[in-house]
C-alpha atoms as a PDB file:
ATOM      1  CA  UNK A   1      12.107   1.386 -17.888  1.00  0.00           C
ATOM      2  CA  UNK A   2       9.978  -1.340 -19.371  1.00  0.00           C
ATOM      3  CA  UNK A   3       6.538  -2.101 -17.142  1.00  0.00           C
ATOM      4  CA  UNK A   4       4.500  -5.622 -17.269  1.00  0.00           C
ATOM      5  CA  UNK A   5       1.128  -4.859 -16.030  1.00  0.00           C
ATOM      6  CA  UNK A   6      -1.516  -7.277 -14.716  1.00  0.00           C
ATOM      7  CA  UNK A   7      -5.371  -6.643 -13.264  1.00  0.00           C
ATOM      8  CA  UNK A   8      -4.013  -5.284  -9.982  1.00  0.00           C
ATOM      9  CA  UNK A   9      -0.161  -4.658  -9.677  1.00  0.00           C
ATOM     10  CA  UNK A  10       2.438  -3.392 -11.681  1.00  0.00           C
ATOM     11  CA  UNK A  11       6.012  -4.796 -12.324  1.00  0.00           C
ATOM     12  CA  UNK A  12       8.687  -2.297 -13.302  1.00  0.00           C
ATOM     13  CA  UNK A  13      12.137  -2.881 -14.518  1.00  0.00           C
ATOM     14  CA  UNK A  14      14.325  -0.486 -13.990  1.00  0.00           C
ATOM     15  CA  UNK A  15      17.434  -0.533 -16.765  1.00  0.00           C
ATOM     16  CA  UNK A  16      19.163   1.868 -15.282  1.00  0.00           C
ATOM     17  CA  UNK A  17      22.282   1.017 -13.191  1.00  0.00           C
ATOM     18  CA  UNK A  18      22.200   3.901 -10.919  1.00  0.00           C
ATOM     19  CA  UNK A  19      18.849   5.448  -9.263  1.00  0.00           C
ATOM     20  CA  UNK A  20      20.213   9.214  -8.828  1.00  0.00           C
ATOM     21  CA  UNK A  21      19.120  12.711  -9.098  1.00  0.00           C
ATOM     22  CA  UNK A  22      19.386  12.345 -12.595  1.00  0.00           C
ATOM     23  CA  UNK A  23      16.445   9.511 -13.154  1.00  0.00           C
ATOM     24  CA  UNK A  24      14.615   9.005  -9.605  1.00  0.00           C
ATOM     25  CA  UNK A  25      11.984  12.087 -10.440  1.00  0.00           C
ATOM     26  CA  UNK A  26      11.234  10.158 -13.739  1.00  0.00           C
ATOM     27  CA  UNK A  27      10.733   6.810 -11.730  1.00  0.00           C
ATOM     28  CA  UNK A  28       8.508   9.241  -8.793  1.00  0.00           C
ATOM     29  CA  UNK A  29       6.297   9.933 -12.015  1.00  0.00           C
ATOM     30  CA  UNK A  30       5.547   6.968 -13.270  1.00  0.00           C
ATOM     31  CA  UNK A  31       5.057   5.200  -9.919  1.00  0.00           C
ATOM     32  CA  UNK A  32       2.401   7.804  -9.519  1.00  0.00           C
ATOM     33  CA  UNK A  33       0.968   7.352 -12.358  1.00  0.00           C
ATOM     34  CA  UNK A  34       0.261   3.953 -11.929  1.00  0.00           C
ATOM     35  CA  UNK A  35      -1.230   4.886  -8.308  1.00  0.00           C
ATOM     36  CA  UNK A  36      -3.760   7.206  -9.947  1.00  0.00           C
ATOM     37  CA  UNK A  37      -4.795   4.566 -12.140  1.00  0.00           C
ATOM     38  CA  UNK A  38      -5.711   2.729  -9.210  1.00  0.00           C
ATOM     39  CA  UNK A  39      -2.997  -0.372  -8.800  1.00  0.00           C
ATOM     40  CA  UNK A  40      -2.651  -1.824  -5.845  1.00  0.00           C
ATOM     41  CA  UNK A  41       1.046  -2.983  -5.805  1.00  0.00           C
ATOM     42  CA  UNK A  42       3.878  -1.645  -7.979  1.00  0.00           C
ATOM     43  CA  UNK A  43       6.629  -3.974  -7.858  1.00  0.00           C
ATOM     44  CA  UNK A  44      10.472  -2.545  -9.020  1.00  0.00           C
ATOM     45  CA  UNK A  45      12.330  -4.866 -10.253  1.00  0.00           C
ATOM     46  CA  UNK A  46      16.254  -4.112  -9.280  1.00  0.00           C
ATOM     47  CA  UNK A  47      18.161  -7.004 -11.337  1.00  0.00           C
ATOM     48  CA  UNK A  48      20.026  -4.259 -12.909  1.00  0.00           C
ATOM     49  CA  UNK A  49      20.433  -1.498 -10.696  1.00  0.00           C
ATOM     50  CA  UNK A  50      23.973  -1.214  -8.767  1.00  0.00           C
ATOM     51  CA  UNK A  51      23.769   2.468  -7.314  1.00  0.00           C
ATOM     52  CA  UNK A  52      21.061   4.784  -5.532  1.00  0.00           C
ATOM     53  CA  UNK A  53      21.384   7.722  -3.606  1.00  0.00           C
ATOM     54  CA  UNK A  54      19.599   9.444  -1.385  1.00  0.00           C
ATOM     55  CA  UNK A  55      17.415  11.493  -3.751  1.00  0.00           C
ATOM     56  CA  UNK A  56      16.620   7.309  -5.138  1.00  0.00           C
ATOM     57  CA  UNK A  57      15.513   6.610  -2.022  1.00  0.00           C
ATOM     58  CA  UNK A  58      13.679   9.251  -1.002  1.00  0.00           C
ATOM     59  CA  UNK A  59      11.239   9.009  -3.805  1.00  0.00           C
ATOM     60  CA  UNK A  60      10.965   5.353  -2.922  1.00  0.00           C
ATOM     61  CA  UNK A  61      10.078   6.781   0.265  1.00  0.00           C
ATOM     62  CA  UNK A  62       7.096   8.858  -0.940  1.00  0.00           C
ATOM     63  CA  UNK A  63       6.229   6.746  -3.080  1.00  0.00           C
ATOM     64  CA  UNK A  64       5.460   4.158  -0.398  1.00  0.00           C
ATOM     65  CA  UNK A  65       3.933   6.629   1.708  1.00  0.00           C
ATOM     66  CA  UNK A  66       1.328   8.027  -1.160  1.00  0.00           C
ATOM     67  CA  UNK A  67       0.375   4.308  -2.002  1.00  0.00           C
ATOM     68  CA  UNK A  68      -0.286   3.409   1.986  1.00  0.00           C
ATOM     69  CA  UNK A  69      -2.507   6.278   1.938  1.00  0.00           C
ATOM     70  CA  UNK A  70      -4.631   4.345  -0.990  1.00  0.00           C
ATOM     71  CA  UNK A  71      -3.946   0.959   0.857  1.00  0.00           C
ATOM     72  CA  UNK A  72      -1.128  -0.396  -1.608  1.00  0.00           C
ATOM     73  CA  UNK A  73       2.316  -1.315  -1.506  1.00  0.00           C
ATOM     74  CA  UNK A  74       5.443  -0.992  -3.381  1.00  0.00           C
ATOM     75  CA  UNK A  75       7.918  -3.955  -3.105  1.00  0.00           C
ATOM     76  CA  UNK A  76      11.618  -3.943  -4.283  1.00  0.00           C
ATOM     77  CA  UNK A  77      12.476  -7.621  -5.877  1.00  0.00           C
ATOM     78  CA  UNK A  78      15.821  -9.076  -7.623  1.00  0.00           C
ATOM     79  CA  UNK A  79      18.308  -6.950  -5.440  1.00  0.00           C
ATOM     80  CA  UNK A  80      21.428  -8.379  -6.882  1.00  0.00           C
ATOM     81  CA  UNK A  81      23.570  -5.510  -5.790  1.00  0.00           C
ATOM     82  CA  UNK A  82      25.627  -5.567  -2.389  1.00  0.00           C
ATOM     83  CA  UNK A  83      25.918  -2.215  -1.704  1.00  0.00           C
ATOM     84  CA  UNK A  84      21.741  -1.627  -2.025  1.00  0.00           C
ATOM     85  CA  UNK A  85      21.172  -4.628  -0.092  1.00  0.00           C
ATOM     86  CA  UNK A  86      23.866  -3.177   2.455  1.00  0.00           C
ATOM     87  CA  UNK A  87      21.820   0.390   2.352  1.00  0.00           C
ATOM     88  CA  UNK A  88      18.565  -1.104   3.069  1.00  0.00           C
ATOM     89  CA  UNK A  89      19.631  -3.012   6.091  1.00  0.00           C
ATOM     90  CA  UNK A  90      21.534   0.321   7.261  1.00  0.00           C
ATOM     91  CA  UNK A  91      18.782   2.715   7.018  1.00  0.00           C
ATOM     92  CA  UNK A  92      16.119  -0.101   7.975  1.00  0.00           C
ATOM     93  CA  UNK A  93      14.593   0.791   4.552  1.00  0.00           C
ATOM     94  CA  UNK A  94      13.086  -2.846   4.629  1.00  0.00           C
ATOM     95  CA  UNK A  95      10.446  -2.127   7.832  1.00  0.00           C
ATOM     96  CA  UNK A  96       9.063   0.373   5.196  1.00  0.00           C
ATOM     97  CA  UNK A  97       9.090  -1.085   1.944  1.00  0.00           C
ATOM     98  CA  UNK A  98       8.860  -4.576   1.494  1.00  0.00           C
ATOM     99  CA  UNK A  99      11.912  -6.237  -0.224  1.00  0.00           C
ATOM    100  CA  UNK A 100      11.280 -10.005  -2.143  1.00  0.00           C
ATOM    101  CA  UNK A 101      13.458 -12.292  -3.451  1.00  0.00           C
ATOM    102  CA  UNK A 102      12.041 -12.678  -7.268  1.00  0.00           C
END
């Protein structure tokens, strides 16, 4: 993962192709991290991502729910990937978590 940070928000690029059991705990850590330092959006950046599951998702899930308890946001940008677009319209993910083009 390589992370651009600015005064308020956080942009992470995820270089993984899949978001699994294997990687999402790593990605729930340093989400959180950035929460306890006080950012107010942490934006993923999905250009290269192909594959999550449902442990992927779920710590999007909290992660979004920990940073609406602080009044920030996580937003998913450059989904380039059918099948995760296809997921988030499925399972509404996009109500929760906000989802940009670029």
């Amino acid at each position: 993962m390589r992370v651009k940070e600015s005064q308020d928000e956080v942009m992470i690029y995820i270089e993984s192709k899949n978001i699994d059991i294997t990687n999402s705990k790593q990605l729930k850590e340093k989400i959180f991290s950035f929460i306890d330092q006080g950012i107010k959006e942490i934006i993923l950046d999905f250009s290269e991502v192909q594959m999550i599951d449902s442990s992927g998702i779920g710590k999007l899930l909290l992660s979004q729910k920990r940073l609406s308890e602080v009044n920030s946001k996580l937003s998913l940008v450059n989904i380039k990937s059918d099948y995760i677009e296809k997921i988030i319209k499925l399972i509404h993910l996009d109500e929760v978590i906000e989802v940009k083009e670029g």
